[in-house]
N, C-alpha and C. Protein backbone atom coordinates (compact mmCIF):
# COMPACT_ATOMS: atom_id res chain seq x y z
N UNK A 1 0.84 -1.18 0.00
CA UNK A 1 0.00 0.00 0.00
C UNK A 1 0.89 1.24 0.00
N UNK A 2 0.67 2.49 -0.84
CA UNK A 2 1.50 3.46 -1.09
C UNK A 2 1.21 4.36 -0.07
N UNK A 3 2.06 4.69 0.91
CA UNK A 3 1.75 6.16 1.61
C UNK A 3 1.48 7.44 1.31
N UNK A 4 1.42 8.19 1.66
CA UNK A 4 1.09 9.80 1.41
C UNK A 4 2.60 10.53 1.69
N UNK A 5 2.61 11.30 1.16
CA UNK A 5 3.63 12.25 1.37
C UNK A 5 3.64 12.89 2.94
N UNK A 6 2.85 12.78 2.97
CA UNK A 6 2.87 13.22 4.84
C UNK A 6 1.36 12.61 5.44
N UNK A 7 1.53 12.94 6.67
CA UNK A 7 0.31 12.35 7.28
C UNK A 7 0.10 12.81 8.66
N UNK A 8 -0.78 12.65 9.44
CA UNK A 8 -0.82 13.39 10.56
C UNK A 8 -0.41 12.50 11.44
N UNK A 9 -0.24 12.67 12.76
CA UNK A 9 1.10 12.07 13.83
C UNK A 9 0.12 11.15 14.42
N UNK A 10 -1.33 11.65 14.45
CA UNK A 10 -2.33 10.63 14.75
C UNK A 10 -2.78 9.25 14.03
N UNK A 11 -2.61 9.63 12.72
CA UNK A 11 -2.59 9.06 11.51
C UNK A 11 -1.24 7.47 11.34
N UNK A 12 -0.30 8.55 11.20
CA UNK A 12 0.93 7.75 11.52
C UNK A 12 1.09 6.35 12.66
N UNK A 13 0.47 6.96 14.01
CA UNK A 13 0.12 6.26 14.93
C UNK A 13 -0.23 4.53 15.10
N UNK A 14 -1.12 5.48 13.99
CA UNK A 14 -2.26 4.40 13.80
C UNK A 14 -1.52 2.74 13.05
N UNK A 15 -0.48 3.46 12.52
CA UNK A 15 0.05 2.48 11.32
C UNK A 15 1.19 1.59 11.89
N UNK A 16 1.28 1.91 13.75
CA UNK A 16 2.06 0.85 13.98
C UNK A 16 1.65 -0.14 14.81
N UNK A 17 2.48 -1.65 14.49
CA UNK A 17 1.33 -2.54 14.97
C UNK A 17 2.11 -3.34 16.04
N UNK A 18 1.83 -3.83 16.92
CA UNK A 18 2.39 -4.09 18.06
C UNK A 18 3.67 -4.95 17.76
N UNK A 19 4.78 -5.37 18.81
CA UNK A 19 6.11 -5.78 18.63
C UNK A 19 6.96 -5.15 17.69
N UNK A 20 6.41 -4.25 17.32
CA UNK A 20 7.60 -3.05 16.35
C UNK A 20 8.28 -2.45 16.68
N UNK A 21 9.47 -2.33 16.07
CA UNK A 21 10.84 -1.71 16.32
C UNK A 21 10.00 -0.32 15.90
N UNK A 22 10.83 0.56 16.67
CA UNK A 22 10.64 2.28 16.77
C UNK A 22 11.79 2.73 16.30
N UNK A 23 12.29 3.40 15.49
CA UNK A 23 13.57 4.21 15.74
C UNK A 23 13.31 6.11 15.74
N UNK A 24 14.01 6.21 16.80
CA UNK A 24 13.75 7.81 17.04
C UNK A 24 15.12 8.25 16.91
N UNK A 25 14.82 9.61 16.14
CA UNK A 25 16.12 10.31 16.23
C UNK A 25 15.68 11.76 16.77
N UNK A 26 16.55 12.05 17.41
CA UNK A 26 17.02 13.71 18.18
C UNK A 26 17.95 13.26 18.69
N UNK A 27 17.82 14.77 19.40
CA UNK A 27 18.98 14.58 20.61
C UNK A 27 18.67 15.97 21.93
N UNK A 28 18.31 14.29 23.06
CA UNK A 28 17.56 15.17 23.84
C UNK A 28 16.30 15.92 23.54
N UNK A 29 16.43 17.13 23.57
CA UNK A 29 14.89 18.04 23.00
C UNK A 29 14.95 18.39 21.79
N UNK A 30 16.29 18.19 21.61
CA UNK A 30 16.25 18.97 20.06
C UNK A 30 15.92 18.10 18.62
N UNK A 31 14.93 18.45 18.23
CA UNK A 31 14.26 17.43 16.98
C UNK A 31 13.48 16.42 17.52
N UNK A 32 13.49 16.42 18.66
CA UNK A 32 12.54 15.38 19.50
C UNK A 32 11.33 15.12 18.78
N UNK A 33 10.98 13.99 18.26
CA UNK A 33 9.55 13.97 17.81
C UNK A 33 8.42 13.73 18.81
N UNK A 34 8.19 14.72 19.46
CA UNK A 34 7.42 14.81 20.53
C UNK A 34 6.10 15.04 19.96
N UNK A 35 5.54 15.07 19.12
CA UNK A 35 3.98 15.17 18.82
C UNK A 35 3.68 13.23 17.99
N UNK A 36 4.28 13.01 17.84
CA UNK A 36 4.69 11.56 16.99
C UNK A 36 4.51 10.86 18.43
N UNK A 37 5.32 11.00 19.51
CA UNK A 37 5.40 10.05 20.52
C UNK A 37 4.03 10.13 21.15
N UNK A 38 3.87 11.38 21.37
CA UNK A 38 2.22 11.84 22.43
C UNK A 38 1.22 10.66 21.61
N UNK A 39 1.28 11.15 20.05
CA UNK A 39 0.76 10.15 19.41
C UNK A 39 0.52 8.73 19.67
N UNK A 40 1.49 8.11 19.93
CA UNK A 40 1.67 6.61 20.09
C UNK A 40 1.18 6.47 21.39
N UNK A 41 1.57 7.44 22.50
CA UNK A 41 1.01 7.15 23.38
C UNK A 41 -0.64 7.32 23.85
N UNK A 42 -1.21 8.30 23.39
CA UNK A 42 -2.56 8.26 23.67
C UNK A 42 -3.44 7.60 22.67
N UNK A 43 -3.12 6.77 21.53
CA UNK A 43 -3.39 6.29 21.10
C UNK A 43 -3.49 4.61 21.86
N UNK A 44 -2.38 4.49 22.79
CA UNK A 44 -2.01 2.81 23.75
C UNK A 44 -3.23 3.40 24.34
N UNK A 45 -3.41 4.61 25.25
CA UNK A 45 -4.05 4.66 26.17
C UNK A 45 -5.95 4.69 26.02
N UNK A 46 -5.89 4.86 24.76
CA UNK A 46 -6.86 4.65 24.56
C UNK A 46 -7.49 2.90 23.87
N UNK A 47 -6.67 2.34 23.00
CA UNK A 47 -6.82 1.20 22.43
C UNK A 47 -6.03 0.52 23.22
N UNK A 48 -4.94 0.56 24.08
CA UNK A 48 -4.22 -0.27 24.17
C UNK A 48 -3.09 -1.12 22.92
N UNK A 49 -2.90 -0.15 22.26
CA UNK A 49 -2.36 -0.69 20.90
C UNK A 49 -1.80 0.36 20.55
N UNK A 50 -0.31 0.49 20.21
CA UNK A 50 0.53 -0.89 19.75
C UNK A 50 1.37 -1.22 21.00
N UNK A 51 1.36 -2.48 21.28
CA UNK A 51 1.73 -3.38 22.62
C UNK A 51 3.24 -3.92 22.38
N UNK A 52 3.66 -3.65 23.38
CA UNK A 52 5.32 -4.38 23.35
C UNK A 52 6.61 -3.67 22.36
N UNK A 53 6.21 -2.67 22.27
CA UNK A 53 7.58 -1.77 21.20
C UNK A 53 8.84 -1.83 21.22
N UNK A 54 9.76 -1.91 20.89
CA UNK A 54 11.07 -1.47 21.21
C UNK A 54 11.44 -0.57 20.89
N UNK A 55 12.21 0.76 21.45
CA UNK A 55 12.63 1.41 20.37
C UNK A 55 14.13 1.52 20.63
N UNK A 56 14.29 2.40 19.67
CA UNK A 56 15.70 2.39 19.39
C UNK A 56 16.51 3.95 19.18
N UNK A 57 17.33 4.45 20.04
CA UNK A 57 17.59 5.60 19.53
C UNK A 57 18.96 5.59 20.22
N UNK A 58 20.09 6.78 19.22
CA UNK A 58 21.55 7.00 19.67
C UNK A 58 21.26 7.92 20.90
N UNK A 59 20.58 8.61 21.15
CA UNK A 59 20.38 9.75 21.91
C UNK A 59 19.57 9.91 22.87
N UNK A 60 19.34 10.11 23.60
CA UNK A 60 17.96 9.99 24.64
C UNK A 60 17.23 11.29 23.95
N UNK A 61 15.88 10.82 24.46
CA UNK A 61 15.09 11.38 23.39
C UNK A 61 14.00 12.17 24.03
N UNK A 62 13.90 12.98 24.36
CA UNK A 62 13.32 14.13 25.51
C UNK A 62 13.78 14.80 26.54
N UNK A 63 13.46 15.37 27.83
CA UNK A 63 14.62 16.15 28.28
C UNK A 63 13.53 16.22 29.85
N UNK A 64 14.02 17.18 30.33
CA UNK A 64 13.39 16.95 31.99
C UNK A 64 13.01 18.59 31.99
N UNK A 65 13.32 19.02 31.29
CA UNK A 65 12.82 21.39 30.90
C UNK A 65 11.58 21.09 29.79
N UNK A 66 10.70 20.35 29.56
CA UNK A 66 8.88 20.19 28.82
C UNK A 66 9.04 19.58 27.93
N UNK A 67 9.88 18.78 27.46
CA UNK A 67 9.98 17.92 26.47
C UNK A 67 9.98 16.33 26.56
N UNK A 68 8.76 16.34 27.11
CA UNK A 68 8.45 14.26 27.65
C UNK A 68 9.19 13.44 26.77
N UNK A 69 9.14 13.37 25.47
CA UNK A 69 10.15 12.72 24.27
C UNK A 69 9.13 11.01 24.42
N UNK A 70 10.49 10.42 25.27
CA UNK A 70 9.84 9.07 25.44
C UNK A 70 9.30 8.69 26.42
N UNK A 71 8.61 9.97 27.24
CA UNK A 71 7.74 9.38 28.54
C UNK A 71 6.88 9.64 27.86
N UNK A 72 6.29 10.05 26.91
CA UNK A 72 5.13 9.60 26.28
C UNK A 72 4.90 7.78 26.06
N UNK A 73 5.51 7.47 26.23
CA UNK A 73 5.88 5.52 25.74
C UNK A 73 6.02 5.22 26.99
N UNK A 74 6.24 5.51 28.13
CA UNK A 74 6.74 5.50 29.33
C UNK A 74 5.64 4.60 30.54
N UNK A 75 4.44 3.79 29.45
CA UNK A 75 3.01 3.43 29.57
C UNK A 75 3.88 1.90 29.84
N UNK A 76 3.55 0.97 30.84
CA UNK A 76 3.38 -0.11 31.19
C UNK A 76 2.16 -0.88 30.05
N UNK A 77 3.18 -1.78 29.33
CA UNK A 77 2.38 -2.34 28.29
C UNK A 77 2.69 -2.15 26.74
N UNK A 78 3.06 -0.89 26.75
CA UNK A 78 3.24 -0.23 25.37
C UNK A 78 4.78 -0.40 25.40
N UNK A 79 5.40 -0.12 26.00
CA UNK A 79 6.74 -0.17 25.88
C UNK A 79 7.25 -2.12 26.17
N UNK A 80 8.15 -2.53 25.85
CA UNK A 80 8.81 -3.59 25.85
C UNK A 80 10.42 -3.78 26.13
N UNK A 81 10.82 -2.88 25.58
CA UNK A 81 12.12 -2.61 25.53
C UNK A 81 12.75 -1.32 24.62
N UNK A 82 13.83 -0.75 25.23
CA UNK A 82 14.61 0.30 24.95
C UNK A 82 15.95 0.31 24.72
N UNK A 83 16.43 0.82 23.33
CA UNK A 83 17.55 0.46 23.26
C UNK A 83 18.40 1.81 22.98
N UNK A 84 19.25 2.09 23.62
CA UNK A 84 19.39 3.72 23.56
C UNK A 84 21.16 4.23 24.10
N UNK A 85 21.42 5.21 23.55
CA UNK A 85 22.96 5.91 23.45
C UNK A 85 22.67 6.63 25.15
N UNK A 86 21.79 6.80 25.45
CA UNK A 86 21.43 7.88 26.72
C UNK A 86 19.93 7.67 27.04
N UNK A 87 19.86 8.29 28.12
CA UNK A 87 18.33 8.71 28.45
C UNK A 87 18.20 9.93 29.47
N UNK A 88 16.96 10.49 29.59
CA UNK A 88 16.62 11.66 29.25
C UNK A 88 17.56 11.80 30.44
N UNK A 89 18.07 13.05 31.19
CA UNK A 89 19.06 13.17 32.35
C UNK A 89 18.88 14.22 32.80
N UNK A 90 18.94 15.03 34.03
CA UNK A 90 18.88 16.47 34.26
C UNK A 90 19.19 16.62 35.92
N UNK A 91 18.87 17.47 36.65
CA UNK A 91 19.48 17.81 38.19
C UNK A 91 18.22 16.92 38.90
N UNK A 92 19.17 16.33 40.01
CA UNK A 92 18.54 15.16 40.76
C UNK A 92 16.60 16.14 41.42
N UNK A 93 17.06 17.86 41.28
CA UNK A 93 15.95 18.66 41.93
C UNK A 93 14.78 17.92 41.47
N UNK A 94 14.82 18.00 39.80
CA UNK A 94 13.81 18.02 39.56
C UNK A 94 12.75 16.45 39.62
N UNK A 95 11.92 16.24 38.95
CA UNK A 95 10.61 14.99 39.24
C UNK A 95 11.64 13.28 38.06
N UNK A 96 11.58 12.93 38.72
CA UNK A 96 12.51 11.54 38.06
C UNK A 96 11.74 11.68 36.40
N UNK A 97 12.46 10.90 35.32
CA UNK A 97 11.41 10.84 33.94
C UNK A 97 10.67 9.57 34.49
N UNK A 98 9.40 9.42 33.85
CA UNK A 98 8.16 8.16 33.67
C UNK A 98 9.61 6.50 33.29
N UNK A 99 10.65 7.14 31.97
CA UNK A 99 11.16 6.13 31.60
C UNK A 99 12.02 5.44 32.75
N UNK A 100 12.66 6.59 33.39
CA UNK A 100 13.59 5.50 34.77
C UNK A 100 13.17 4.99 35.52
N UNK A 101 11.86 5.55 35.88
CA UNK A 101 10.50 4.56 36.60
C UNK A 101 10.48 3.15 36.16
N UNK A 102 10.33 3.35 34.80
CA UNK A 102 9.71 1.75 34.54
C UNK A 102 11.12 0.80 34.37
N UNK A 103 12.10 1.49 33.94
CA UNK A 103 13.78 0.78 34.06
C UNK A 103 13.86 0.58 35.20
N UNK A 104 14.04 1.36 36.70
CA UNK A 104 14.08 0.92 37.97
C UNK A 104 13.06 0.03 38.37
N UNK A 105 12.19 -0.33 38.31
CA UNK A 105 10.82 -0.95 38.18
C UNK A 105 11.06 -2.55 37.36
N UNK A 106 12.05 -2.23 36.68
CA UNK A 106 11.87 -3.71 35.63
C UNK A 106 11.06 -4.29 34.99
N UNK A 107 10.59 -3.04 34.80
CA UNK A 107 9.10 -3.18 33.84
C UNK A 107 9.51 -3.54 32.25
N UNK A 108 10.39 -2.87 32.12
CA UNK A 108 10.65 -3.24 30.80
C UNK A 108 12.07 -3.37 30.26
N UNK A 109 12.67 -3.54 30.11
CA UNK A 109 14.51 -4.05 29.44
C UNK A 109 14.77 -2.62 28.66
N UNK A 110 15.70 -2.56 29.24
CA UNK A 110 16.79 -1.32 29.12
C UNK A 110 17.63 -1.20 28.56
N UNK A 111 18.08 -1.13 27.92
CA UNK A 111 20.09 -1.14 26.95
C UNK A 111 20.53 0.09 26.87
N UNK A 112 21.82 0.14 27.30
CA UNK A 112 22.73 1.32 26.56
C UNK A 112 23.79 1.31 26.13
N UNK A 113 23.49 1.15 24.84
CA UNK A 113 24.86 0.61 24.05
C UNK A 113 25.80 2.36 23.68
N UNK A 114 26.70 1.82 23.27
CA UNK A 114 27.25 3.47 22.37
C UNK A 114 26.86 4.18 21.31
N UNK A 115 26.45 5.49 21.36
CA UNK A 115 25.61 6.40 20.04
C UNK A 115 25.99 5.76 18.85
N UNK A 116 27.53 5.98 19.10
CA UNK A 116 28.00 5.23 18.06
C UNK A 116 27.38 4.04 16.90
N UNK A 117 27.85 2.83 18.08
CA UNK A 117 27.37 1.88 17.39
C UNK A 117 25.63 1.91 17.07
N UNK A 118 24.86 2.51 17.86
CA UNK A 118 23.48 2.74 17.77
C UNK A 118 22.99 2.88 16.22
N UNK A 119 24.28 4.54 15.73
CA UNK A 119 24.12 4.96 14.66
C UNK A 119 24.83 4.45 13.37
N UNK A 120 25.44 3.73 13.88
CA UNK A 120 26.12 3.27 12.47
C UNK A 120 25.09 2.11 12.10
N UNK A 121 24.36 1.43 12.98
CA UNK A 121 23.21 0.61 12.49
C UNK A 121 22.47 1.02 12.03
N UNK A 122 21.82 2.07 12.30
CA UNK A 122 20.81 2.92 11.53
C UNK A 122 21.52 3.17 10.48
N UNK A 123 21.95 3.89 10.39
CA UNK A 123 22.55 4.45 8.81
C UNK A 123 23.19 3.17 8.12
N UNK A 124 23.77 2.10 8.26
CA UNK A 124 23.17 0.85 7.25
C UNK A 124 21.99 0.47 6.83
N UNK A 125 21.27 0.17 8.34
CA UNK A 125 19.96 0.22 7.82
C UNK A 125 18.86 0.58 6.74
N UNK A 126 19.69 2.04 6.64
CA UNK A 126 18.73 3.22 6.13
C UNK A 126 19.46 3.29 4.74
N UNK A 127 20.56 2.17 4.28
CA UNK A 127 21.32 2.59 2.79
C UNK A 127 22.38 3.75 2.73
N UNK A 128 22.57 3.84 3.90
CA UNK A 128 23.11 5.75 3.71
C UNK A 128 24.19 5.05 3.68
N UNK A 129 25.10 5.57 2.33
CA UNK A 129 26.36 6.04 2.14
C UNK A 129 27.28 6.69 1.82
N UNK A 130 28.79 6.25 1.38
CA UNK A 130 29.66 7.72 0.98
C UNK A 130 29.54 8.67 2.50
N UNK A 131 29.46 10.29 1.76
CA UNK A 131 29.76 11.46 2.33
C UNK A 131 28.96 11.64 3.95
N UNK A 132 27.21 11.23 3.43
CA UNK A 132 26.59 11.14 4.54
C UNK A 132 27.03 10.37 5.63
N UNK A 133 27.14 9.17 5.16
CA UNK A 133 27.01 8.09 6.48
C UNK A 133 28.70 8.82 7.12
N UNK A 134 29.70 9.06 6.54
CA UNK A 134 30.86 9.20 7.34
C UNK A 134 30.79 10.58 7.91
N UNK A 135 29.96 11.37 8.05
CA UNK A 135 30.03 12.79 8.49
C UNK A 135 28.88 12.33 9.57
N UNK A 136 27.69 11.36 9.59
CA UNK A 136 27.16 10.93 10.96
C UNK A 136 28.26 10.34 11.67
N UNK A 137 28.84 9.88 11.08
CA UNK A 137 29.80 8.70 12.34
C UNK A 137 30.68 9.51 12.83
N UNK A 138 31.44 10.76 12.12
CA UNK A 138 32.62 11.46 13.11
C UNK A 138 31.71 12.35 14.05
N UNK A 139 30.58 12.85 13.32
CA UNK A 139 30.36 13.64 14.20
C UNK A 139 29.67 12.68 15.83
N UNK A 140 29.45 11.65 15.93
CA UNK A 140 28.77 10.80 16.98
C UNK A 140 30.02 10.60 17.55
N UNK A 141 31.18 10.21 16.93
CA UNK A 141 31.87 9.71 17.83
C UNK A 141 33.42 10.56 18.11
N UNK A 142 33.43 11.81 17.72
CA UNK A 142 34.70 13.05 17.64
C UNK A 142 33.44 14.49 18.43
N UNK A 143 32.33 14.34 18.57
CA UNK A 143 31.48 15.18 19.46
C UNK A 143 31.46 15.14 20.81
N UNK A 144 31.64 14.05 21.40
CA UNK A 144 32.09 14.21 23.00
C UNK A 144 32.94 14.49 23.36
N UNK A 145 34.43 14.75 22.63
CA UNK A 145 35.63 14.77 22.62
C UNK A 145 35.58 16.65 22.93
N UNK A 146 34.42 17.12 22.70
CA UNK A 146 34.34 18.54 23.11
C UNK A 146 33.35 19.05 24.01
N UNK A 147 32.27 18.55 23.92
CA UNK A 147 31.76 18.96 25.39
C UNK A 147 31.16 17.97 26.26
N UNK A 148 31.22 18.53 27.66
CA UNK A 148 30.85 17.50 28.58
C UNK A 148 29.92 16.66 28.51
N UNK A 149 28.44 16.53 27.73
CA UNK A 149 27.28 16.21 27.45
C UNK A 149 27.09 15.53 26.56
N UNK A 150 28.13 15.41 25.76
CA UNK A 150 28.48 14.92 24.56
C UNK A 150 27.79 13.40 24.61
N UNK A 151 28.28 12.89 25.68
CA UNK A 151 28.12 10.89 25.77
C UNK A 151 27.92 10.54 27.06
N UNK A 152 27.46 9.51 27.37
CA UNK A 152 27.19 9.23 28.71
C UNK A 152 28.77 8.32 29.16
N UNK A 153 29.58 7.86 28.23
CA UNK A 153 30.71 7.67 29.22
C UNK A 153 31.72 8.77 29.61
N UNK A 154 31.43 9.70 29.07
CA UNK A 154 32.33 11.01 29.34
C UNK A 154 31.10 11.66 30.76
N UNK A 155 30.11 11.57 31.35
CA UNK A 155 29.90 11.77 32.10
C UNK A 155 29.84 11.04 33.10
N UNK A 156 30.37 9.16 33.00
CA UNK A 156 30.16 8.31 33.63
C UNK A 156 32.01 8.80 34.70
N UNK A 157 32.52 9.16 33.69
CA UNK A 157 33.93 9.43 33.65
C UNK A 157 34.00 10.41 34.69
N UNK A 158 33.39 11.91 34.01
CA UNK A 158 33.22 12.86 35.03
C UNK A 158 33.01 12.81 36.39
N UNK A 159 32.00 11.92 37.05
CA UNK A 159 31.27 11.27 37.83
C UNK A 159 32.51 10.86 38.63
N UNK A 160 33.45 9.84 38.05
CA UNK A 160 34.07 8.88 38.58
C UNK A 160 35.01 9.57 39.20
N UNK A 161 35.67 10.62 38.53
CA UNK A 161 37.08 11.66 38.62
C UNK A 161 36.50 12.42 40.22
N UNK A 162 35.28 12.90 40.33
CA UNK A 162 35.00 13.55 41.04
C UNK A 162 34.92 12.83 42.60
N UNK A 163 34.40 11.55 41.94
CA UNK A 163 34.52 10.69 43.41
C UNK A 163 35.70 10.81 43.91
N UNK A 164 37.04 11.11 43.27
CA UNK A 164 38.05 11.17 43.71
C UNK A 164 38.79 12.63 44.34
N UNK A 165 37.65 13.59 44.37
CA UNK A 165 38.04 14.68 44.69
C UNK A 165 38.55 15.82 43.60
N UNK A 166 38.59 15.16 42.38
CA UNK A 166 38.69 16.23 41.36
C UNK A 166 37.21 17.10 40.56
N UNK A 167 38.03 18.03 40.36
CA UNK A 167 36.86 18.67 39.70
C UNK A 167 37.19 19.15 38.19
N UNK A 168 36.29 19.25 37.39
CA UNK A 168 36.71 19.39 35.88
C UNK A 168 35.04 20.36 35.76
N UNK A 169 34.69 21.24 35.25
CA UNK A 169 33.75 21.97 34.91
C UNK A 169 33.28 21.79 33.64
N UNK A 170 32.46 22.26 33.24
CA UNK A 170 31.50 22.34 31.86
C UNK A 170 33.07 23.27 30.69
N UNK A 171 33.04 24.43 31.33
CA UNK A 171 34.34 24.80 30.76
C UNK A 171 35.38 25.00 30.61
N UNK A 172 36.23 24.24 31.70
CA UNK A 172 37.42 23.70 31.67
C UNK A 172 37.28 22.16 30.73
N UNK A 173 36.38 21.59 31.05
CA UNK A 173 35.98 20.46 29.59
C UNK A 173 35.66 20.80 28.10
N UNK A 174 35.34 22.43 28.08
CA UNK A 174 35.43 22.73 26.92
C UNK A 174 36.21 23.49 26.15
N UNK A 175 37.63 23.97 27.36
CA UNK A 175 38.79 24.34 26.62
C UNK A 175 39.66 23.11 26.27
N UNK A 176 39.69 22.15 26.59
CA UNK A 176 40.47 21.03 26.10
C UNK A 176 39.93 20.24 24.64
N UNK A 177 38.42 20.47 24.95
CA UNK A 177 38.01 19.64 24.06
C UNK A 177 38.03 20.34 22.62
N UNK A 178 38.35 22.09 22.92
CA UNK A 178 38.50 22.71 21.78
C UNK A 178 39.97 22.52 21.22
N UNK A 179 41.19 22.19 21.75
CA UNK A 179 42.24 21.80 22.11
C UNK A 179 42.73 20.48 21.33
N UNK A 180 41.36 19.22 21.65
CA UNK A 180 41.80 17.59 21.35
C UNK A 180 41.25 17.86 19.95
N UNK A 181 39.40 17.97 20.23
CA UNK A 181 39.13 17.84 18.36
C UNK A 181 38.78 17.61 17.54
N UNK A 182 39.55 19.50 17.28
CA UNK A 182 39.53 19.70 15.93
C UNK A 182 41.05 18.45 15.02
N UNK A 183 42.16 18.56 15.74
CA UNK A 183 43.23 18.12 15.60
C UNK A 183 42.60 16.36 15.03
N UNK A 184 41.89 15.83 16.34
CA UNK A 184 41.02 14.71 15.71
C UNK A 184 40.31 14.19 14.12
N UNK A 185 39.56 15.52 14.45
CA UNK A 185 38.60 15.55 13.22
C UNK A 185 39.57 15.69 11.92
N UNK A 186 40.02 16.28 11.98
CA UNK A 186 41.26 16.80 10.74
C UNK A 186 41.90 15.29 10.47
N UNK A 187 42.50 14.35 11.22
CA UNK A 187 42.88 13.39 10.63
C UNK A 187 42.29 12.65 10.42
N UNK A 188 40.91 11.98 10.87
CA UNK A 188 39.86 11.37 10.53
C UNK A 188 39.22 11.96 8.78
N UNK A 189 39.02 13.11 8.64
CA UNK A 189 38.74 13.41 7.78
C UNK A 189 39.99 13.03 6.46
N UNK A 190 41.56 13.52 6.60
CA UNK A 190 42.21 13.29 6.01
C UNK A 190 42.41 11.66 5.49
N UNK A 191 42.16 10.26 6.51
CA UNK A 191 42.31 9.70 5.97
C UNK A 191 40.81 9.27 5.49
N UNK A 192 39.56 9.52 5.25
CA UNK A 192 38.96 9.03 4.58
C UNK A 192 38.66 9.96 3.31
N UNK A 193 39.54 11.04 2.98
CA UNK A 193 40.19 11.85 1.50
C UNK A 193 41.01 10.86 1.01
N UNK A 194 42.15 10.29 1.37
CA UNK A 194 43.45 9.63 1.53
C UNK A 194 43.14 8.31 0.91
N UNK A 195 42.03 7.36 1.84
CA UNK A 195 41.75 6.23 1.50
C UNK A 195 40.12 6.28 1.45
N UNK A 196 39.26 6.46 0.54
CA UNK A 196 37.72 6.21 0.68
C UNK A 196 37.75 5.13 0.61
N UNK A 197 36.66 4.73 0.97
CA UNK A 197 35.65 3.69 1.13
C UNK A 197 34.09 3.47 0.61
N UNK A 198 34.02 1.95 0.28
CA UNK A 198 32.80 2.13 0.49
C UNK A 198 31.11 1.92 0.91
């Protein structure tokens, strides 16, 4: 059956059918498909359908400042499993997300693999090659290398340093990382000028 060129998020909704892989892309709030998710979700809450999802994303995908992302999915039943680079994160002040609920809870299976590898599956997935697919991959994996927020093992890291009495800031992490790199990126880039691939 041929789709439409667009369709409404309610619409869309409608067209997924339970045990389906999800893949979401943003990062954090930004590009968040947050009217798409509300979608899926008040659509469970009303039908109870679509049951058992997984999804899949490099990035955590909403934020804890009005952007629910994937606590819209965050429904006991609808969700199944999550497979994800991050999840949503912010100051212990504020109200926990719906999603660490149901992860602490063991409601539903959790993964956090690396953006990285997250995204280089997708973008096989998706056919992408050449120029595209290698300008997703440096930038996923030469982007934490500059700011603190970048990845969750550079904050697992942060975390760890501090247990030890050190301190490293948002911008003392981002004069180094302006420092490591560009120098990075430049040879990454040079050798896939040097030697393409494909």
């Amino acid at each position: 059956m041929p789709l439409p060129e667009a369709m409404s998020a309610d619409d869309a909704a409608r067209l997924i059918p339970d045990s389906a892989v999800v893949a979401i892309s943003s990062s954090a709030g930004l590009n968040a498909p947050d009217r798409m998710m509300r979608a899926i979700g008040e659509r469970f809450a009303r039908e109870g359908r679509p049951r058992a999802l997984t999804t899949l994303h490099p990035i955590g995908t909403g934020d804890m400042y009005g952007i629910p992302g994937i606590d819209h999915l965050a429904q006991p039943g609808l969700l199944k499993r999550v497979i994800a680079g991050s999840y949503p994160s912010g100051p212990s002040s504020l109200p926990m997300p719906a999603i660490w609920r149901l992860i602490l809870e063991d409601a539903i299976e959790a993964y956090n693999l690396p953006s990285g590898l997250i995204s280089a599956s997708a973008v096989t997935a998706a056919g992408i090659t050449g120029a595209l697919r290698d300008a997703v991959l440096l930038g996923v994996d030469l982007g934490p290398n500059l700011s603190v927020t970048g990845s969750l093992a550079t904050i697992l890291w942060l975390i760890a340093i501090r247990r030890e009495g050190q301190q490293i800031g948002f911008w003392q992490f981002l004069k180094w990382g302006v420092f490591v790199m560009p120098p990075a990126l430049a040879v990454a880039v040079l050798v896939l000028v040097i030697a393409p691939h494909q």
